[in-house]
PDB file of N, CA and C in Angstrom:
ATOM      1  N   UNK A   1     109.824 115.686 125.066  1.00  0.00           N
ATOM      2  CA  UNK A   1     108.763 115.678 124.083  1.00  0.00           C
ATOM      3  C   UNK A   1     108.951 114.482 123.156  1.00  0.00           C
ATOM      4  N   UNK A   2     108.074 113.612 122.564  1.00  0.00           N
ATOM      5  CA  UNK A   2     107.993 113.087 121.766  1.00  0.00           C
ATOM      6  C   UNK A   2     106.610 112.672 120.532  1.00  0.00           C
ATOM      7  N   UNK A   3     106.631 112.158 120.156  1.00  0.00           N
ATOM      8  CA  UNK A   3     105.954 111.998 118.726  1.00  0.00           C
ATOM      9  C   UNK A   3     105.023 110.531 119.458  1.00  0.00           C
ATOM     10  N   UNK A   4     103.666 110.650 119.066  1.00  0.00           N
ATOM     11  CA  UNK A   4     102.939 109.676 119.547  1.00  0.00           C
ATOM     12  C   UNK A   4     102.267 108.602 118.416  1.00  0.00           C
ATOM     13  N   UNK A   5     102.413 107.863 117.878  1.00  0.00           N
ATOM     14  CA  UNK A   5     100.968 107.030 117.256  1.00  0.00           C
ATOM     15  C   UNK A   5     100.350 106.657 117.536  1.00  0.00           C
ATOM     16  N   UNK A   6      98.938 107.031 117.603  1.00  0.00           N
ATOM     17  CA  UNK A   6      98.037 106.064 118.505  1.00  0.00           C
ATOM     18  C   UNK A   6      96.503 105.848 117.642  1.00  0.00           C
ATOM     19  N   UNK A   7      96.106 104.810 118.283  1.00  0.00           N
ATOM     20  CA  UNK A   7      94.609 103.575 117.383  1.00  0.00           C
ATOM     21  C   UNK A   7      94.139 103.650 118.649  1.00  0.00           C
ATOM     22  N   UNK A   8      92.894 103.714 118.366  1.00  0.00           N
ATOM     23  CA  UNK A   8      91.212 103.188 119.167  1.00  0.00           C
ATOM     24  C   UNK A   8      91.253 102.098 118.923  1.00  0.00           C
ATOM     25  N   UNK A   9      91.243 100.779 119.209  1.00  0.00           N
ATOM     26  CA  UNK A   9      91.072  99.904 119.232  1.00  0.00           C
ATOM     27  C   UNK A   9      89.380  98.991 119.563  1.00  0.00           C
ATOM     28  N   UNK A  10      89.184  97.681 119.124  1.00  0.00           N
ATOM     29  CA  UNK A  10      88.549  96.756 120.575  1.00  0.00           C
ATOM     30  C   UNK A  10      89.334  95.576 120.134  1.00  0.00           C
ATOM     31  N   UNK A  11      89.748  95.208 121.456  1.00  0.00           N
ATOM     32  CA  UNK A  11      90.627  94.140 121.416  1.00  0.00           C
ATOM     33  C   UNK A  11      89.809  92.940 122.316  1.00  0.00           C
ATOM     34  N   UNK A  12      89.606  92.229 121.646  1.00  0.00           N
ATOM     35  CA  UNK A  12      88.534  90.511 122.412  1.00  0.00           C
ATOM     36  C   UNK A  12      87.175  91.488 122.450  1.00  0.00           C
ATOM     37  N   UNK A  13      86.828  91.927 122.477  1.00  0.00           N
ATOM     38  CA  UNK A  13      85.381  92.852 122.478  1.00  0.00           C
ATOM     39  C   UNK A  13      85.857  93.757 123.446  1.00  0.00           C
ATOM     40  N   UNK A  14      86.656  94.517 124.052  1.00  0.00           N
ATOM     41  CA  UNK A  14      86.957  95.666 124.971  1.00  0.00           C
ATOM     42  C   UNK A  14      87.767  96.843 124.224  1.00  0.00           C
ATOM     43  N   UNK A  15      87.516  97.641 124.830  1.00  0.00           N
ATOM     44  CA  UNK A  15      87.430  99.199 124.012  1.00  0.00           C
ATOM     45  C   UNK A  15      89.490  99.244 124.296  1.00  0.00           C
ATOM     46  N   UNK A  16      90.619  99.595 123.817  1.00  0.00           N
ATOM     47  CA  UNK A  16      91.763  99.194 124.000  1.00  0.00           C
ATOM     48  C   UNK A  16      92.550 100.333 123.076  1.00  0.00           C
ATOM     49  N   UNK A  17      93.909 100.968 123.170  1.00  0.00           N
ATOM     50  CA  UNK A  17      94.468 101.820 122.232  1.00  0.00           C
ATOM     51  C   UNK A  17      95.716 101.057 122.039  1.00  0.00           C
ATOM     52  N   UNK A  18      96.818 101.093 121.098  1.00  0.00           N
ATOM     53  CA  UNK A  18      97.429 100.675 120.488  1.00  0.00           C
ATOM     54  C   UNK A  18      98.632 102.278 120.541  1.00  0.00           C
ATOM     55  N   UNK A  19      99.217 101.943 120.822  1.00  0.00           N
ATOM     56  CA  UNK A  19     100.393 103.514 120.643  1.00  0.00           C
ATOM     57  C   UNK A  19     101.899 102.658 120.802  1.00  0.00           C
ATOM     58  N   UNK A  20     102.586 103.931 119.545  1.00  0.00           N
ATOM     59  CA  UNK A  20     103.901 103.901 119.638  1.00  0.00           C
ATOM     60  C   UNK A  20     104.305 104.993 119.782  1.00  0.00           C
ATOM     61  N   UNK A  21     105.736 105.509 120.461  1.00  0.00           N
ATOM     62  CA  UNK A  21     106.342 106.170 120.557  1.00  0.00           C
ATOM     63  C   UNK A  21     107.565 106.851 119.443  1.00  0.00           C
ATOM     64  N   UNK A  22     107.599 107.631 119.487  1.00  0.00           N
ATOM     65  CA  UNK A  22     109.149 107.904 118.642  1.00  0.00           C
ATOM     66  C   UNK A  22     109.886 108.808 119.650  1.00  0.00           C
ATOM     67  N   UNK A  23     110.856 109.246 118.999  1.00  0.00           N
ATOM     68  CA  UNK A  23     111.698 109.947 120.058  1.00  0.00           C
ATOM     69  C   UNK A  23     111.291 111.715 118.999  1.00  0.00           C
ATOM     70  N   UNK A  24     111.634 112.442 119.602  1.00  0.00           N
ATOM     71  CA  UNK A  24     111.607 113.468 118.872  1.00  0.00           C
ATOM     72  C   UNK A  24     113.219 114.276 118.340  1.00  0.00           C
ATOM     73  N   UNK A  25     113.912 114.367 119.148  1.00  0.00           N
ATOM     74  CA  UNK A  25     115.128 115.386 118.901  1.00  0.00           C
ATOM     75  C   UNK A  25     116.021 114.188 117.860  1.00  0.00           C
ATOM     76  N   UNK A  26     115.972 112.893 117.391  1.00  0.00           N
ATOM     77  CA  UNK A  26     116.088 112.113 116.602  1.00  0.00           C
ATOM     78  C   UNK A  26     114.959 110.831 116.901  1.00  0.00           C
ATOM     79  N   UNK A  27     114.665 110.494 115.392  1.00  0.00           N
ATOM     80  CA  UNK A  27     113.315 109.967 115.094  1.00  0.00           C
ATOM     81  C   UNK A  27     113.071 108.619 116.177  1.00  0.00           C
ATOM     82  N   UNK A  28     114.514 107.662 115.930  1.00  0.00           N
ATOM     83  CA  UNK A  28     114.371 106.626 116.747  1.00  0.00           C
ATOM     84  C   UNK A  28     115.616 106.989 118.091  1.00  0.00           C
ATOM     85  N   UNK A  29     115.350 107.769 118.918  1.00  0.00           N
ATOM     86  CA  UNK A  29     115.946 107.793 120.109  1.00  0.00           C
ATOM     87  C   UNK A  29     115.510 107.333 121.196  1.00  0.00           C
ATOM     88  N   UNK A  30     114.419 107.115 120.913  1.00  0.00           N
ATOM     89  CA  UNK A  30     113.320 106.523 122.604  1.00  0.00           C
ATOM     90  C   UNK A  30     111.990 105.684 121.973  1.00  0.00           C
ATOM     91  N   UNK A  31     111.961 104.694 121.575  1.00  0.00           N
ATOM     92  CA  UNK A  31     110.585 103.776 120.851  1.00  0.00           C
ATOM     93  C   UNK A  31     110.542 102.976 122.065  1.00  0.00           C
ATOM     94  N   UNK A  32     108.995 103.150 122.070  1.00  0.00           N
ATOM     95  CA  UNK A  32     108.384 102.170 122.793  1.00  0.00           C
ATOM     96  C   UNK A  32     106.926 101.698 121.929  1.00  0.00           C
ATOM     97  N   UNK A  33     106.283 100.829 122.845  1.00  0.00           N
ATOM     98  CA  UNK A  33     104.727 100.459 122.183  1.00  0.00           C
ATOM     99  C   UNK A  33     103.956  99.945 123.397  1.00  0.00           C
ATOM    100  N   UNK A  34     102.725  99.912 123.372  1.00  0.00           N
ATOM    101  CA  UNK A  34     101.804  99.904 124.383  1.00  0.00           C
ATOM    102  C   UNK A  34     100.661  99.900 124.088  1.00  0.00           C
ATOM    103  N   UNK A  35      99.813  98.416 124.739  1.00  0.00           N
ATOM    104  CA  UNK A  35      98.478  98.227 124.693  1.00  0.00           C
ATOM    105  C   UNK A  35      97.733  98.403 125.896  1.00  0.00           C
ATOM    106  N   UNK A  36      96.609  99.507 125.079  1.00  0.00           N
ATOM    107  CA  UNK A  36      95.911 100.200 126.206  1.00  0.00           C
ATOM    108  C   UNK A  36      96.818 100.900 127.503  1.00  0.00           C
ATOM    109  N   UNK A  37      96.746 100.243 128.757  1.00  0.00           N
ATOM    110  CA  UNK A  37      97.435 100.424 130.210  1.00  0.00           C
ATOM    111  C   UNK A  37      98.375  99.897 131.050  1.00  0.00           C
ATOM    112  N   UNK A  38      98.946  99.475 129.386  1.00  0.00           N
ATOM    113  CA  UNK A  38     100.137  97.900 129.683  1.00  0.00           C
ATOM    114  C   UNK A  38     101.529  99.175 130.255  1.00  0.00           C
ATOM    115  N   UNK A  39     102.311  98.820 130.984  1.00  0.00           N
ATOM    116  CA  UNK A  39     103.858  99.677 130.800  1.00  0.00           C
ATOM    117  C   UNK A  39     104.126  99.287 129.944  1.00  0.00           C
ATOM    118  N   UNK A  40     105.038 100.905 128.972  1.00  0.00           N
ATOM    119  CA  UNK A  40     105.628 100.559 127.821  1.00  0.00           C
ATOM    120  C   UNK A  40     107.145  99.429 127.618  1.00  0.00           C
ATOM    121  N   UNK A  41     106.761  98.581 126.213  1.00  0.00           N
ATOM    122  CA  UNK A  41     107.610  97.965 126.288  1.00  0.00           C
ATOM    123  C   UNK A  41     108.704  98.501 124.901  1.00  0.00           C
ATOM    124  N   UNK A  42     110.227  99.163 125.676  1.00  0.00           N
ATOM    125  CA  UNK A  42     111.087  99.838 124.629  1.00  0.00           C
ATOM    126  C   UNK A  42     111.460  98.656 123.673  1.00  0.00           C
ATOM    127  N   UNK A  43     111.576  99.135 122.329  1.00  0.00           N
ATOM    128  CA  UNK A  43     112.530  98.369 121.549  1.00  0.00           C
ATOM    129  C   UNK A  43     113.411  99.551 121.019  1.00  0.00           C
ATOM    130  N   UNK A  44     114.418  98.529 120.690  1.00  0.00           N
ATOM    131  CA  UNK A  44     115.543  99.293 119.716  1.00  0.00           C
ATOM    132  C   UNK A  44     115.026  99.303 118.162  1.00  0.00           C
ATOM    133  N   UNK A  45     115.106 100.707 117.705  1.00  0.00           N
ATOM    134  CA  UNK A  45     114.091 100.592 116.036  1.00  0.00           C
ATOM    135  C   UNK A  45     115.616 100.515 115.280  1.00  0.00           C
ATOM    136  N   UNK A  46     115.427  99.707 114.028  1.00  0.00           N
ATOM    137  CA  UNK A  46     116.465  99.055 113.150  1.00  0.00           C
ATOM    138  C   UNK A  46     115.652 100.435 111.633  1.00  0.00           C
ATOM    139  N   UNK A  47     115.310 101.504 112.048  1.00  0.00           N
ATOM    140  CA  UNK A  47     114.716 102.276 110.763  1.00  0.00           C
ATOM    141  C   UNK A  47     115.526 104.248 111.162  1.00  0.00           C
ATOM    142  N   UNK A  48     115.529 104.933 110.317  1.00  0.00           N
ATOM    143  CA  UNK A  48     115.378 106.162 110.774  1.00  0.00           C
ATOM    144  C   UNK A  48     114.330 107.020 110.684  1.00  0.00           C
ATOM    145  N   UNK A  49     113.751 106.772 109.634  1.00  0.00           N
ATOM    146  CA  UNK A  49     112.028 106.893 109.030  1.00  0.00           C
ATOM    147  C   UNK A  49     111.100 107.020 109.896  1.00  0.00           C
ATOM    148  N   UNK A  50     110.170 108.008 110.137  1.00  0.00           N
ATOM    149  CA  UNK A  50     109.074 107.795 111.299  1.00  0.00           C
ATOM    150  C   UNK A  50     108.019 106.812 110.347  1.00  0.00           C
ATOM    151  N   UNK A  51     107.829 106.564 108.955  1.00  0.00           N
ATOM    152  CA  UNK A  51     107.260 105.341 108.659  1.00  0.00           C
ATOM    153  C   UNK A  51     107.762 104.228 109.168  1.00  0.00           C
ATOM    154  N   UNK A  52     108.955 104.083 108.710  1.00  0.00           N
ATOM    155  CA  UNK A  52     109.492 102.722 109.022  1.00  0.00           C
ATOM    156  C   UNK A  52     109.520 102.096 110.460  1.00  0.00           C
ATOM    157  N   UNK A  53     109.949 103.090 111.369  1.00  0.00           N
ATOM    158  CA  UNK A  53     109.830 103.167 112.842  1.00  0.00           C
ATOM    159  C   UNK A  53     108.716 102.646 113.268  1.00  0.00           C
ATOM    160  N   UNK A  54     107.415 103.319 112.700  1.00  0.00           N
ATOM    161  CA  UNK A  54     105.953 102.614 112.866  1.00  0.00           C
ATOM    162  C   UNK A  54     105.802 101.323 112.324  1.00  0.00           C
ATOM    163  N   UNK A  55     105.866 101.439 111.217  1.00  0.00           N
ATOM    164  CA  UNK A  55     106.032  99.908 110.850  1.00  0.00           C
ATOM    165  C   UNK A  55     106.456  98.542 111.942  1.00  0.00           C
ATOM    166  N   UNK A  56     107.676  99.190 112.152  1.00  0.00           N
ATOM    167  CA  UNK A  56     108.351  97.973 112.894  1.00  0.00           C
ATOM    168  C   UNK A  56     107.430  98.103 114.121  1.00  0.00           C
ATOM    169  N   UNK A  57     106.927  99.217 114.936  1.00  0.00           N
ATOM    170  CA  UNK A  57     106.377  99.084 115.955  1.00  0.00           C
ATOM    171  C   UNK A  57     105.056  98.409 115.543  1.00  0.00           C
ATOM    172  N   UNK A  58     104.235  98.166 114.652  1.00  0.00           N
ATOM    173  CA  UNK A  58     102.934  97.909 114.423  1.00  0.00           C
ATOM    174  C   UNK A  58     103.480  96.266 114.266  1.00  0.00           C
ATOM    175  N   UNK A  59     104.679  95.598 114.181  1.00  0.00           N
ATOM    176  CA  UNK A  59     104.662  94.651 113.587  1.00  0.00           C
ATOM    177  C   UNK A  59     104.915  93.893 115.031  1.00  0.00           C
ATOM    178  N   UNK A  60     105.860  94.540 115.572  1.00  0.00           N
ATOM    179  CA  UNK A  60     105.490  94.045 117.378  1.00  0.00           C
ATOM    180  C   UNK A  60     104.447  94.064 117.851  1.00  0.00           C
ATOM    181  N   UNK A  61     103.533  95.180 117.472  1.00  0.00           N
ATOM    182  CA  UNK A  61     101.965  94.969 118.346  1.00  0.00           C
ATOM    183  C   UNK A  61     101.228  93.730 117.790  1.00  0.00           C
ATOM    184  N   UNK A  62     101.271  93.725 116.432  1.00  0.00           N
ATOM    185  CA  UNK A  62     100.661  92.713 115.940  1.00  0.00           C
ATOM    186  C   UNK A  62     101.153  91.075 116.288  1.00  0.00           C
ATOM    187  N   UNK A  63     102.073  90.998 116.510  1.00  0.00           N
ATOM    188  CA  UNK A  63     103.039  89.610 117.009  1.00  0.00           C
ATOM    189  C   UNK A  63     102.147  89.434 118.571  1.00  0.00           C
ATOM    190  N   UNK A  64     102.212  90.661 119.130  1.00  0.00           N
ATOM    191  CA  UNK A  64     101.635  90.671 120.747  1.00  0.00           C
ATOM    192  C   UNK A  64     100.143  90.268 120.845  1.00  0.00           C
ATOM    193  N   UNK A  65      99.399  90.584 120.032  1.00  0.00           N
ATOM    194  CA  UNK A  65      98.447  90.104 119.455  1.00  0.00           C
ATOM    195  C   UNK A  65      97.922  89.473 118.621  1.00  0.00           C
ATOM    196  N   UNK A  66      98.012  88.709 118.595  1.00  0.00           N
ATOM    197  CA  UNK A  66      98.058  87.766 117.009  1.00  0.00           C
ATOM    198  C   UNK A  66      97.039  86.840 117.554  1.00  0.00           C
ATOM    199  N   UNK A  67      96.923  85.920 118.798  1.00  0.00           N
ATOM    200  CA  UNK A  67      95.595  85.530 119.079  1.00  0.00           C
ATOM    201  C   UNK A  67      94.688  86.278 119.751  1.00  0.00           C
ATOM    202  N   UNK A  68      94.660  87.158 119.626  1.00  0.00           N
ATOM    203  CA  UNK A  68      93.079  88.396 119.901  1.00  0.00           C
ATOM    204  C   UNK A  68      92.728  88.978 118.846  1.00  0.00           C
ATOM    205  N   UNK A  69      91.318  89.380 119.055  1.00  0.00           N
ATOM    206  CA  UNK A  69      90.284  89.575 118.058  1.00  0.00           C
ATOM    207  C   UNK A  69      90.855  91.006 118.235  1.00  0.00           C
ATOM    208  N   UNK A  70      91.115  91.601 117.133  1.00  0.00           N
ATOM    209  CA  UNK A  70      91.244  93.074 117.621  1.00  0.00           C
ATOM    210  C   UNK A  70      90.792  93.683 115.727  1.00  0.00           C
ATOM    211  N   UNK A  71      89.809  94.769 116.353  1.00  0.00           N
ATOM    212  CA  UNK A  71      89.130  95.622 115.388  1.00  0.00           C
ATOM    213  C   UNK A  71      88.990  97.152 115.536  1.00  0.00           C
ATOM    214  N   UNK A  72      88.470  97.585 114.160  1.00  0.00           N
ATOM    215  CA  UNK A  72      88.301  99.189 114.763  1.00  0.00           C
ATOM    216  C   UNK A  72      87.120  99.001 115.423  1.00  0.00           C
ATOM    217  N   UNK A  73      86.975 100.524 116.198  1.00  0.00           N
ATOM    218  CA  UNK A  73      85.652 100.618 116.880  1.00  0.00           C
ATOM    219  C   UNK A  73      84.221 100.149 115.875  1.00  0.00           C
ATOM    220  N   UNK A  74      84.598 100.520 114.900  1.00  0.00           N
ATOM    221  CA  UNK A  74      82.498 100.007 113.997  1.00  0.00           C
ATOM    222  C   UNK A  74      83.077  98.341 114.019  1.00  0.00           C
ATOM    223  N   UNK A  75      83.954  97.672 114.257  1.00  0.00           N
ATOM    224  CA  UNK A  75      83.734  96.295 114.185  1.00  0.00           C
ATOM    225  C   UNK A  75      84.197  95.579 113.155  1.00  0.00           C
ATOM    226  N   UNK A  76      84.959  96.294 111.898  1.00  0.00           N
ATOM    227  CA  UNK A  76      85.765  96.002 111.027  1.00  0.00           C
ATOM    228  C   UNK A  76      87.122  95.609 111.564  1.00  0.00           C
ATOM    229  N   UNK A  77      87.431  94.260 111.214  1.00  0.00           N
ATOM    230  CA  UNK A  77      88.768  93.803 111.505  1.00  0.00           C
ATOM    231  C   UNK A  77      89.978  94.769 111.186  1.00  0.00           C
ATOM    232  N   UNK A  78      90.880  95.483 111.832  1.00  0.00           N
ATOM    233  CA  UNK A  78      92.180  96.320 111.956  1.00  0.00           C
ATOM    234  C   UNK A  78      92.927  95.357 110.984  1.00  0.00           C
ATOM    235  N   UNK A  79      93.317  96.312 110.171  1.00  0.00           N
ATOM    236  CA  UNK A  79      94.039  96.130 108.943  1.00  0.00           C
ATOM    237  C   UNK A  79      95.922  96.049 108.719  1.00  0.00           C
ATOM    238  N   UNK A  80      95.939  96.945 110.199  1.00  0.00           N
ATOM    239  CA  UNK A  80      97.372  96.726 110.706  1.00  0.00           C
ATOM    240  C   UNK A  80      98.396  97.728 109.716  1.00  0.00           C
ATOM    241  N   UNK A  81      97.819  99.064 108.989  1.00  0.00           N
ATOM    242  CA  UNK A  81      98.875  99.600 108.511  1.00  0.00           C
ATOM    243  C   UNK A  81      98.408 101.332 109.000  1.00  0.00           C
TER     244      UNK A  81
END
C-alpha cells in the first residue's frame, strides 16, 4: 500500500497527470514520480514529512518539465505547489 499525489494536468495542450508516490509503513520508504504513462522514476527523498516529500517530488517534476506548457485543465498556468 502506499500514499498517492496526483494532478490533472495539460501538458503542451494534452490532457497528462502528474503523481508522486510515498511509501506508507514509513513516509519516505518507496518515492517515485510520474508523468502521465511514463515508468516511474524512484528517487531517494532527503525529507520525512509527507509535505516535504512532495515538495521535493514536485520540484523534480517541475525540472522534468520546465520547457512544456503545462496547466490546469480550465487553462490556468499550474502553480506548482
Amino acid at each position: 500500500m502506499a500514499i498517492r499525489w496526483m494532478r490533472n494536468v495539460i501538458i503542451d495542450g494534452e490532457k497528462g497527470t502528474l503523481e508522486i508516490q510515498l511509501g506508507d509503513k514509513k513516509m519516505g520508504d518507496k518515492c517515485y514520480t510520474r508523468i502521465s504513462n511514463e515508468i516511474e522514476q524512484w528517487f531517494a527523498n532527503m525529507y520525512e514529512t509527507r509535505d516535504d516529500i512532495i515538495a521535493q517530488g514536485l520540484d523534480i517534476l517541475k525540472k522534468r518539465l520546465e520547457i512544456k506548457k503545462v496547466t490546469y485543465p480550465d487553462g490556468t498556468p499550474y502553480d506548482w505547489k
